[in-house]
Protein backbone atom coordinates (compact mmCIF):
# COMPACT_ATOMS: atom_id res chain seq x y z
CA UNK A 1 136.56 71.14 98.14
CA UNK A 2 137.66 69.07 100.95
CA UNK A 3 139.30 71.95 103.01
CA UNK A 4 135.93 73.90 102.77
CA UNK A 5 133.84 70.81 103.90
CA UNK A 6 136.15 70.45 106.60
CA UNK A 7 136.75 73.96 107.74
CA UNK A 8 133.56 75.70 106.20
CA UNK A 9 133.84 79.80 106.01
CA UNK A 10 135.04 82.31 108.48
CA UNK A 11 138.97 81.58 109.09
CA UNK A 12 141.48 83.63 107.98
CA UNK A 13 142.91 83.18 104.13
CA UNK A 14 146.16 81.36 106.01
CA UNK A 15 144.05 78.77 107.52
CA UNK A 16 143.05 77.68 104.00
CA UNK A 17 146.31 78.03 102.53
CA UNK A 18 147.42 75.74 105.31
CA UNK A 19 144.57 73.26 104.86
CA UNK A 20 145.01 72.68 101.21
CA UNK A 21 148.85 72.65 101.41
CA UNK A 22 147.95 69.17 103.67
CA UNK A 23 145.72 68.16 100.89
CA UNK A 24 148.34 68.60 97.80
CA UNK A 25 150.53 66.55 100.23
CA UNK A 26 147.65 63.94 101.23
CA UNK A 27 146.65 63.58 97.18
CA UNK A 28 150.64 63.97 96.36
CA UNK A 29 150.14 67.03 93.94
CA UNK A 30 153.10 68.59 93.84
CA UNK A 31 153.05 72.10 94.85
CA UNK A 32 155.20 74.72 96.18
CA UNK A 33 153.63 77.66 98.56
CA UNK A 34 154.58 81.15 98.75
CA UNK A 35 156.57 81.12 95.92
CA UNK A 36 158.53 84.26 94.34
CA UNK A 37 157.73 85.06 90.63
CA UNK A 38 159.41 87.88 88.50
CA UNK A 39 157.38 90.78 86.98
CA UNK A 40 158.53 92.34 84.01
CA UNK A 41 157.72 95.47 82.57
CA UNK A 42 159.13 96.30 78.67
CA UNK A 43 161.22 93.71 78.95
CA UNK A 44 162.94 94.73 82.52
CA UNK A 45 161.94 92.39 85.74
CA UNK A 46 160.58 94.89 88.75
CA UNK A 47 162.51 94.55 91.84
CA UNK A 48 158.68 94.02 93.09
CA UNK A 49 158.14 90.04 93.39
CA UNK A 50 154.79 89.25 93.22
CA UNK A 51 154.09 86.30 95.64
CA UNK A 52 151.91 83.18 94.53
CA UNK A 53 150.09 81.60 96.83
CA UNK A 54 150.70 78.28 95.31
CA UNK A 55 152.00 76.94 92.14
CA UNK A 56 151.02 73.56 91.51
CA UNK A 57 152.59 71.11 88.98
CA UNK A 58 155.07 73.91 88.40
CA UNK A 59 153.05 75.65 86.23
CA UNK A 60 149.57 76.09 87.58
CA UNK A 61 149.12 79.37 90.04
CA UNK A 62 146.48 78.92 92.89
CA UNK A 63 144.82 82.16 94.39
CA UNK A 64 142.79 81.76 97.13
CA UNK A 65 140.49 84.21 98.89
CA UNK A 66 138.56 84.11 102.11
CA UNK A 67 135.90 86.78 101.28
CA UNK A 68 132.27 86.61 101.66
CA UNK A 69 132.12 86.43 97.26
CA UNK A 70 134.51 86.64 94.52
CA UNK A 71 134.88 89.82 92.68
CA UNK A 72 135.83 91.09 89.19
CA UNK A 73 138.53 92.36 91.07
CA UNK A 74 139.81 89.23 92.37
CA UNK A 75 139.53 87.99 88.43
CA UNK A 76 141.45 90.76 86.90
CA UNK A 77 144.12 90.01 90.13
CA UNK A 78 144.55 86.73 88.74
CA UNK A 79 144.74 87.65 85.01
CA UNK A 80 147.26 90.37 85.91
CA UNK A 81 149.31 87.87 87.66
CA UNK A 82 149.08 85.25 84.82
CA UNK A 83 150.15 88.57 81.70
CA UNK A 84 152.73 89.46 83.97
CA UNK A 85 154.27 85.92 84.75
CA UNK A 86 153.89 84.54 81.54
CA UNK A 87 151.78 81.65 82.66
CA UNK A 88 148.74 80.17 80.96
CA UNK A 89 146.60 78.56 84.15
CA UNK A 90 145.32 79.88 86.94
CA UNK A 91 142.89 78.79 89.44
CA UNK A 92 141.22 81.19 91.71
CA UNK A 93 139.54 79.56 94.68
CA UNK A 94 137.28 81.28 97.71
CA UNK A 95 137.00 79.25 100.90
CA UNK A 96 134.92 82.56 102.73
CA UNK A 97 131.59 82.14 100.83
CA UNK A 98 129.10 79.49 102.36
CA UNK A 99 129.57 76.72 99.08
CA UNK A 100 133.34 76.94 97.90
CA UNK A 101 133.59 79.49 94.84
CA UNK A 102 136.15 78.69 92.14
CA UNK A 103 137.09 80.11 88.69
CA UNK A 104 139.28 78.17 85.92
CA UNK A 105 141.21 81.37 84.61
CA UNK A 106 142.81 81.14 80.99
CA UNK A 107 145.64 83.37 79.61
């Protein structure tokens, strides 16, 4: 919430991502950005890395968006990302609407 009161809407999504990367460090969350995560189909990981924008507390993937709203799209994204990783939590987070937009997002 901070980087969208301090920002507001209109950068680009790497603005944001750079903005709340200082406020993980500010709050000490620990997080890592950009990370690499396997996808596996039947058993076989893809040679196709899908890339998180963060993962926080090692187990927590952040999407974020900088679109005017969130989608279903954007929902399914993260739920895809979640099936396909194996991981229970993700948080899906849009700095480009006027009021911050977030979704809790439960595998």
């Amino acid at each position: 919430m901070e980087v969208h009161k301090e920002l507001g809407p209109g950068f680009l999504e790497a603005i944001y991502q750079e903005g709340l990367a200082i406020e993980f460090q500010n709050r000490n969350i620990p997080w890592s950005d950009e990370v690499l995560l396997d996808v596996m189909y039947k058993g076989t990981i893809l040679n196709k890395k899908y890339v998180a924008d963060f993962i926080c507390f090692g187990e927590i993937i952040i999407e974020i968006k900088a679109v005017e709203r969130l989608t279903n799209e954007h929902l399914a994204q993260v739920l895809n990302y979640l099936k396909a990783t194996h991981t229970k939590l993700g948080l899906l987070i849009n700095f480009g609407a006027p009021s911050l937009q977030y979704k809790r997002v439960i595998l």
